[in-house]
PDB file of N, CA and C in Angstrom:
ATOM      1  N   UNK A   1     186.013 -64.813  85.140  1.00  0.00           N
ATOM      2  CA  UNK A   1     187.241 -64.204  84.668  1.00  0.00           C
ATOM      3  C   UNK A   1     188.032 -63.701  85.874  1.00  0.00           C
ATOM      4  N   UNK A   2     189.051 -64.293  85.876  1.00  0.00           N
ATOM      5  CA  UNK A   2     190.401 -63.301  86.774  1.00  0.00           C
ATOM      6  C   UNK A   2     190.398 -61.903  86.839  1.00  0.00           C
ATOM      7  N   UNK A   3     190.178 -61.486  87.554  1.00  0.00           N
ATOM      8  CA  UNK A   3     190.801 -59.987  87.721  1.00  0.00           C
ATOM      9  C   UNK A   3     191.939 -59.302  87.585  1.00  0.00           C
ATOM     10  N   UNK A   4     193.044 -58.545  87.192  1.00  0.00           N
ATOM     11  CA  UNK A   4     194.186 -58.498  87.136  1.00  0.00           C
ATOM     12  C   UNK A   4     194.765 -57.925  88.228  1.00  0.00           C
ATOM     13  N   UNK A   5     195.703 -58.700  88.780  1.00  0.00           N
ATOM     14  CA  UNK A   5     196.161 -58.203  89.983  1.00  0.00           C
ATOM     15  C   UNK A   5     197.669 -57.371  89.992  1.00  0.00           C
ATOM     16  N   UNK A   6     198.125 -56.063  90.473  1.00  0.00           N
ATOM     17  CA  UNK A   6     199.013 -55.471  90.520  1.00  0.00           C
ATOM     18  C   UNK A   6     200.410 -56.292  90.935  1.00  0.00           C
ATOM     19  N   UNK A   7     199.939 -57.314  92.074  1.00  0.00           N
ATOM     20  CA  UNK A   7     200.794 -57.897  92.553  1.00  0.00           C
ATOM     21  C   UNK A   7     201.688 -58.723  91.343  1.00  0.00           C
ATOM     22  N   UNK A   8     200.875 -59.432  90.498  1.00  0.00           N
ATOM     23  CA  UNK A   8     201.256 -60.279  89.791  1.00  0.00           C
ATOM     24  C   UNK A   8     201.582 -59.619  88.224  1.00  0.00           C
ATOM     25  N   UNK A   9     201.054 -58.012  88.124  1.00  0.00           N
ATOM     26  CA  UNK A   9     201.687 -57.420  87.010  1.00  0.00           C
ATOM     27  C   UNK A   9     203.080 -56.788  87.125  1.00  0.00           C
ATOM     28  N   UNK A  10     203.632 -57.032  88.662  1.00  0.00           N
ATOM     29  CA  UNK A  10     204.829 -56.690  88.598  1.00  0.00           C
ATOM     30  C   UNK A  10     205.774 -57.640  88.562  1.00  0.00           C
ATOM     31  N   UNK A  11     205.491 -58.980  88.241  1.00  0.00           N
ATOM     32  CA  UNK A  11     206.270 -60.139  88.366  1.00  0.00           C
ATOM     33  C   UNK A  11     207.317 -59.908  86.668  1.00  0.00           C
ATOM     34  N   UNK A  12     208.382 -60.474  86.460  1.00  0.00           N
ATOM     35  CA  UNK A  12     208.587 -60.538  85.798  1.00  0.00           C
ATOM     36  C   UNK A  12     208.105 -61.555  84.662  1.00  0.00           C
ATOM     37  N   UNK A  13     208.550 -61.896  83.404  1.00  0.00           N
ATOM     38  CA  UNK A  13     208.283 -63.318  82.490  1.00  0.00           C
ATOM     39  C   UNK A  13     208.742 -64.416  83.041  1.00  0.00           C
ATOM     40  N   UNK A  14     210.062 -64.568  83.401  1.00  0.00           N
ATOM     41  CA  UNK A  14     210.061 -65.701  84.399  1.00  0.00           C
ATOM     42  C   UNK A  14     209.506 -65.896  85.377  1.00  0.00           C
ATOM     43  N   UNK A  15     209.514 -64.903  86.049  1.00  0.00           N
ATOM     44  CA  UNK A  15     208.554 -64.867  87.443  1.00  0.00           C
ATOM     45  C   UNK A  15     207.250 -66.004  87.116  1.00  0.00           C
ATOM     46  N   UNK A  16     206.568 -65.016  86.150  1.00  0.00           N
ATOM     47  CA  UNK A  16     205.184 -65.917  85.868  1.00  0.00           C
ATOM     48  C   UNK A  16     205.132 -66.840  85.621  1.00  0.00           C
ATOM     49  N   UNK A  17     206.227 -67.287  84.569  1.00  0.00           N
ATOM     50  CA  UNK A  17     206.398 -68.377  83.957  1.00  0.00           C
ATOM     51  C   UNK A  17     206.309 -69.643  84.964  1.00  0.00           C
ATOM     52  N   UNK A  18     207.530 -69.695  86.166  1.00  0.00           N
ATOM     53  CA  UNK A  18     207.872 -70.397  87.109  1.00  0.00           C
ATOM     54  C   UNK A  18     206.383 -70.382  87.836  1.00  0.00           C
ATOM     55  N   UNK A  19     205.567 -69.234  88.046  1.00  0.00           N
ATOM     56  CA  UNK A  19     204.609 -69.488  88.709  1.00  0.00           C
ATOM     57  C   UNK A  19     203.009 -70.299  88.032  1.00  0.00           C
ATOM     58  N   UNK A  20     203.283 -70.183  86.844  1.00  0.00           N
ATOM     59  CA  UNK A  20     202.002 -70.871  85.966  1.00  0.00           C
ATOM     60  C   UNK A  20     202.526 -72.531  86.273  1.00  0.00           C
ATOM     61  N   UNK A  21     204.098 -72.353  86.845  1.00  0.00           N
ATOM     62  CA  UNK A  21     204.607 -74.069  86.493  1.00  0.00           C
ATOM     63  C   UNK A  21     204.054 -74.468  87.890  1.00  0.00           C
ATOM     64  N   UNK A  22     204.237 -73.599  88.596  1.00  0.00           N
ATOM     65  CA  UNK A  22     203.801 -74.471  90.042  1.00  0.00           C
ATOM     66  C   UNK A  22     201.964 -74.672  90.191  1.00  0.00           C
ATOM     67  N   UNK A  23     201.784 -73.463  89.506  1.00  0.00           N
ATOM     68  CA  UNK A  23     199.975 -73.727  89.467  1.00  0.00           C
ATOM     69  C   UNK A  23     199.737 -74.815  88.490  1.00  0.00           C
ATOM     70  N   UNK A  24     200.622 -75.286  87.841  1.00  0.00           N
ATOM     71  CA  UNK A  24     200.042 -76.362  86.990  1.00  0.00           C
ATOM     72  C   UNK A  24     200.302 -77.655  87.644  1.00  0.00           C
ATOM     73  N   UNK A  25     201.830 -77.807  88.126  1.00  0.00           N
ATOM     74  CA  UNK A  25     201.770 -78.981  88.906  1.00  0.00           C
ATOM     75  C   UNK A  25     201.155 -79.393  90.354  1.00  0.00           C
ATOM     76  N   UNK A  26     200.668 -78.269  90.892  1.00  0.00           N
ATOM     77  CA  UNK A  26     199.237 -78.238  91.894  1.00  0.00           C
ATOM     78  C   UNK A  26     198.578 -79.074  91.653  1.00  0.00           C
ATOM     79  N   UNK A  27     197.773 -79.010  90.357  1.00  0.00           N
ATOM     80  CA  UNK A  27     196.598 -79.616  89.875  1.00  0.00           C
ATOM     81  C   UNK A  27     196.640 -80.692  89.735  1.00  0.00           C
ATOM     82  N   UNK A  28     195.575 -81.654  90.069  1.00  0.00           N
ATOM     83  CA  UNK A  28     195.045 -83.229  90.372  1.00  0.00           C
ATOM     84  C   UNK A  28     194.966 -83.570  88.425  1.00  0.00           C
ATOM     85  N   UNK A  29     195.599 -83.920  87.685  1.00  0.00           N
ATOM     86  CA  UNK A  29     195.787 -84.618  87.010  1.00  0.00           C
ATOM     87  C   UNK A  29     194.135 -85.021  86.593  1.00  0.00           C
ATOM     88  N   UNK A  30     193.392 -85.953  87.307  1.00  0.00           N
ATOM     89  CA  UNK A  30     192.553 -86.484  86.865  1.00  0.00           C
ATOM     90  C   UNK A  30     191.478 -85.824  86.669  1.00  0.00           C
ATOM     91  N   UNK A  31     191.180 -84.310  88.063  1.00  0.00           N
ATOM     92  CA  UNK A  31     189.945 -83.288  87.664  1.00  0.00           C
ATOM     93  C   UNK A  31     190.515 -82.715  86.762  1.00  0.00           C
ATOM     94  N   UNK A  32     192.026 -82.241  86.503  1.00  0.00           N
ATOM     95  CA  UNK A  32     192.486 -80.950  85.362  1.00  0.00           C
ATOM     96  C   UNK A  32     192.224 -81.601  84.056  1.00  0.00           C
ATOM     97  N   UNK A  33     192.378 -82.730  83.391  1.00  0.00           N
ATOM     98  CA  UNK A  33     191.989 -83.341  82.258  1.00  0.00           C
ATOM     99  C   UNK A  33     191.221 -84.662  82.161  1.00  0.00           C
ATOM    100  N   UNK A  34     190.162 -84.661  82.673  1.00  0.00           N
ATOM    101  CA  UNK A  34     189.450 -85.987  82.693  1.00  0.00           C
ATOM    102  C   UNK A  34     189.073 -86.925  81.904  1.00  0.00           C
ATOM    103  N   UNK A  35     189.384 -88.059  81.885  1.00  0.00           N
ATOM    104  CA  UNK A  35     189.774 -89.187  81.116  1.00  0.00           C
ATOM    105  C   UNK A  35     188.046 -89.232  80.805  1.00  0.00           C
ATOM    106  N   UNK A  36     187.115 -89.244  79.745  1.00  0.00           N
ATOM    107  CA  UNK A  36     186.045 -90.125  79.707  1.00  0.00           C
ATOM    108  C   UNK A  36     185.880 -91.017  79.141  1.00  0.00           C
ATOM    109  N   UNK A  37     184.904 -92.085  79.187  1.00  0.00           N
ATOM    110  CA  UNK A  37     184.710 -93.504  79.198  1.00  0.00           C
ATOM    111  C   UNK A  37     185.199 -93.740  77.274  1.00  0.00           C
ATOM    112  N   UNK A  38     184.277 -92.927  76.752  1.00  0.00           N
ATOM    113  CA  UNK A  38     184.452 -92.394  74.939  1.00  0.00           C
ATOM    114  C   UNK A  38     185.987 -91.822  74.981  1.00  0.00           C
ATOM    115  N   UNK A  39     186.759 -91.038  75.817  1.00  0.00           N
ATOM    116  CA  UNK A  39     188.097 -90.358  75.162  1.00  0.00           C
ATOM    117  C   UNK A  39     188.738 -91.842  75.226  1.00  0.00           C
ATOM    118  N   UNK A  40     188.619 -92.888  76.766  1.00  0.00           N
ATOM    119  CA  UNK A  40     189.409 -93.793  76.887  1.00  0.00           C
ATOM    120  C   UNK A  40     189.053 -95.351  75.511  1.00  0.00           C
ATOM    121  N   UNK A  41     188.295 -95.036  75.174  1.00  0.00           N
ATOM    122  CA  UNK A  41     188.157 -95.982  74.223  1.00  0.00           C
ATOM    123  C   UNK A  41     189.037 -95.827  72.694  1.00  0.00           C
ATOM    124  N   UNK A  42     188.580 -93.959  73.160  1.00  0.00           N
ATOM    125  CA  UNK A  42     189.064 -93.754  71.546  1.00  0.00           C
ATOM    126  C   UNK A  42     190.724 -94.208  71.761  1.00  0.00           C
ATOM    127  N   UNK A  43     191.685 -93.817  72.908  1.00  0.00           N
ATOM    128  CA  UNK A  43     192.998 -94.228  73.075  1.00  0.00           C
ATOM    129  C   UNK A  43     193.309 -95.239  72.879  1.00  0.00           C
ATOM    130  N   UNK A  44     192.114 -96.577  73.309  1.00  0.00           N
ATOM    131  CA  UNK A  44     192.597 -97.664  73.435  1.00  0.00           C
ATOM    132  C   UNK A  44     192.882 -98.167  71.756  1.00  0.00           C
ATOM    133  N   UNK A  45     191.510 -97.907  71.230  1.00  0.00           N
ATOM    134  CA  UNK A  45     191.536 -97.979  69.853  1.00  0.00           C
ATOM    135  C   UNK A  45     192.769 -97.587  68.947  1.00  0.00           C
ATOM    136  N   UNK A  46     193.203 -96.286  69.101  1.00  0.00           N
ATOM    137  CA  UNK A  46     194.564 -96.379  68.749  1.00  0.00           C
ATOM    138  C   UNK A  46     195.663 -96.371  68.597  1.00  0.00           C
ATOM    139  N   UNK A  47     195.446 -96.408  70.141  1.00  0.00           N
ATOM    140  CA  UNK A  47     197.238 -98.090  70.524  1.00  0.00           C
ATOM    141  C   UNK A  47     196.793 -99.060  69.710  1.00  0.00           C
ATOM    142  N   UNK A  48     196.177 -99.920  69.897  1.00  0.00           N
ATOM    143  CA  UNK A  48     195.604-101.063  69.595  1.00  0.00           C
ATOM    144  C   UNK A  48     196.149-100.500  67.840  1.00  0.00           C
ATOM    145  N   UNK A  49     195.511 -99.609  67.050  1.00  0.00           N
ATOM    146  CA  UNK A  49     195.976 -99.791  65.840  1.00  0.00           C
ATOM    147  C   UNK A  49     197.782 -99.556  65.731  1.00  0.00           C
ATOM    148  N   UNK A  50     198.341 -98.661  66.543  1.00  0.00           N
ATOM    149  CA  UNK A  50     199.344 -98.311  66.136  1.00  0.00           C
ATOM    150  C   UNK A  50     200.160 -99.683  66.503  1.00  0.00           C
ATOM    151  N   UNK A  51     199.621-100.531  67.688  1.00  0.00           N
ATOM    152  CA  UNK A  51     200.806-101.719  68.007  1.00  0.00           C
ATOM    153  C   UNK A  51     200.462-102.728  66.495  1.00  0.00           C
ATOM    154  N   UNK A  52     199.911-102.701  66.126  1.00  0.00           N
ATOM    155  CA  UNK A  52     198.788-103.940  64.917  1.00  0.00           C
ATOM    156  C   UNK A  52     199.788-103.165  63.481  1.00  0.00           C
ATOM    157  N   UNK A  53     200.563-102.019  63.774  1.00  0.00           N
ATOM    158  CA  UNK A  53     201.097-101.784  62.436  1.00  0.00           C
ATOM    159  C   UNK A  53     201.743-100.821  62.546  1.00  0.00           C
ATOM    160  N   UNK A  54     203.114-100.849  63.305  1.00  0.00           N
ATOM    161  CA  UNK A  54     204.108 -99.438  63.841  1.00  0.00           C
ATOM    162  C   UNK A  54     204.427 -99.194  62.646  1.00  0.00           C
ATOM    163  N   UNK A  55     204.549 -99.712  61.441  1.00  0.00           N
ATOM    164  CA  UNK A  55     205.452 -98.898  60.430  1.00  0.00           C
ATOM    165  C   UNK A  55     204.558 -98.077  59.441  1.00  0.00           C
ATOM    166  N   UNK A  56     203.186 -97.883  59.963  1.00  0.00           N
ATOM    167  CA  UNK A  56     202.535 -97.388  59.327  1.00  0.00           C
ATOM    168  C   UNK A  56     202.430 -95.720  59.403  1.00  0.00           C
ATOM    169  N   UNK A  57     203.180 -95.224  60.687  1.00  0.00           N
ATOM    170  CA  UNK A  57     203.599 -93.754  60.718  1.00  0.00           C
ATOM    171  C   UNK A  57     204.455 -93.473  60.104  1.00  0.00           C
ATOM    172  N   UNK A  58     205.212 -92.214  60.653  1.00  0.00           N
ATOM    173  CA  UNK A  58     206.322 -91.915  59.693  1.00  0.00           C
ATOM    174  C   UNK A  58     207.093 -91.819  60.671  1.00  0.00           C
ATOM    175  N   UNK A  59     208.278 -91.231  60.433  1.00  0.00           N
ATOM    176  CA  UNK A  59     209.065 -90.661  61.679  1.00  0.00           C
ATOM    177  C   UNK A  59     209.176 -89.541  62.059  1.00  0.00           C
ATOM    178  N   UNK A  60     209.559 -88.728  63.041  1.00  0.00           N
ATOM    179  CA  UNK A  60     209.402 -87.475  63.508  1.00  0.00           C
ATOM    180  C   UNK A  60     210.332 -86.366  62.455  1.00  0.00           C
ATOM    181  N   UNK A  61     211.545 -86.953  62.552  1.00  0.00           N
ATOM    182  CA  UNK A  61     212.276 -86.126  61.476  1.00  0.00           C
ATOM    183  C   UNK A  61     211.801 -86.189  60.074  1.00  0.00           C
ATOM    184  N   UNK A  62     211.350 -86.966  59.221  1.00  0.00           N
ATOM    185  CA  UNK A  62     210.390 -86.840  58.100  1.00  0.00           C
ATOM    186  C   UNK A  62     209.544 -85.995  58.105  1.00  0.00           C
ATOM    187  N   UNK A  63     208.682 -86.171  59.245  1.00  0.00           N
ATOM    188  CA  UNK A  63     207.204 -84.699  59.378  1.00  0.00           C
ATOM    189  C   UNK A  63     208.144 -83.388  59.785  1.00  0.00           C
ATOM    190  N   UNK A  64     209.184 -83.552  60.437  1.00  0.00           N
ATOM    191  CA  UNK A  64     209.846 -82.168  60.665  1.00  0.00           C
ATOM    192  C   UNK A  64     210.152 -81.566  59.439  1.00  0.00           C
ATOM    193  N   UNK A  65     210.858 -82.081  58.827  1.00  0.00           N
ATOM    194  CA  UNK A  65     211.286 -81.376  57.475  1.00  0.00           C
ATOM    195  C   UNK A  65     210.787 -81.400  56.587  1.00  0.00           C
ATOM    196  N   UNK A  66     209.247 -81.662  56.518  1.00  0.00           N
ATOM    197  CA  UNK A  66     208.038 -81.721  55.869  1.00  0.00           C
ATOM    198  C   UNK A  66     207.440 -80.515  56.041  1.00  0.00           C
ATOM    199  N   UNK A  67     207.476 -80.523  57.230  1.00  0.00           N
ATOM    200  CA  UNK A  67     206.547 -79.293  57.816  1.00  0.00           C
ATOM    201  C   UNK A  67     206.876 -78.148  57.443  1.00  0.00           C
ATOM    202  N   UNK A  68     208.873 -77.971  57.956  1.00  0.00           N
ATOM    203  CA  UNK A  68     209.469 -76.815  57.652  1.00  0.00           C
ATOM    204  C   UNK A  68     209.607 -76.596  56.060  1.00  0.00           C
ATOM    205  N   UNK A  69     209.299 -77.904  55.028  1.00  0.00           N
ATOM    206  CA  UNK A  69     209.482 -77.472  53.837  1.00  0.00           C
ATOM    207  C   UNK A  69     208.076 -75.986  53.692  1.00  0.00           C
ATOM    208  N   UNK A  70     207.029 -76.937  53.935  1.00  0.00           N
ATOM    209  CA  UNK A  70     205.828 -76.196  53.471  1.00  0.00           C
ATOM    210  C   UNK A  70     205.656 -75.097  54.577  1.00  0.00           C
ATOM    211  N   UNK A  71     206.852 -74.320  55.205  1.00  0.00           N
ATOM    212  CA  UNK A  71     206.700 -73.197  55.477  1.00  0.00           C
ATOM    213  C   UNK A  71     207.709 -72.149  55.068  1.00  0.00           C
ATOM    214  N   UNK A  72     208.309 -72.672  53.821  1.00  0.00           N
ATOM    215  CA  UNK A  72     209.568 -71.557  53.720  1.00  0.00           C
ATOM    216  C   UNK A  72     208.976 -70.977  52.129  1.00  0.00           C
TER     217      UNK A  72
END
């Protein structure tokens, strides 16, 4: 666990904000979320279904105002 540092409790919300962005784009991509042999299969699997039958989703604005129905 982090310790909390004074330095960084005086930053503002942007402050941090901008600074979580640069600590994130630091990071090596491949150690920060590592692809395994099983995640890459499961991807391939479904591309592979979604190219074999694009109209089988929906569209984004459909689930949007789906979503927002079943929250009002």
């Amino acid at each position: 666990m982090v310790e909390r540092s004074p330095a960084l409790e005086s930053l503002t919300a942007e402050e941090r904000i901008a600074l979580m962005g640069r600590l994130w784009d630091s990071l090596d991509p491949a150690a920060a979320a590592p692809v395994t042999a099983e995640l890459a299969a499961e991807l391939d699997r479904r591309e592979a279904a979604a190219d074999a039958d694009p109209d089988a989703g929906i569209p984004w604005a459909a689930l949007r105002d789906e979503l927002r129905a079943r929250i009002r």
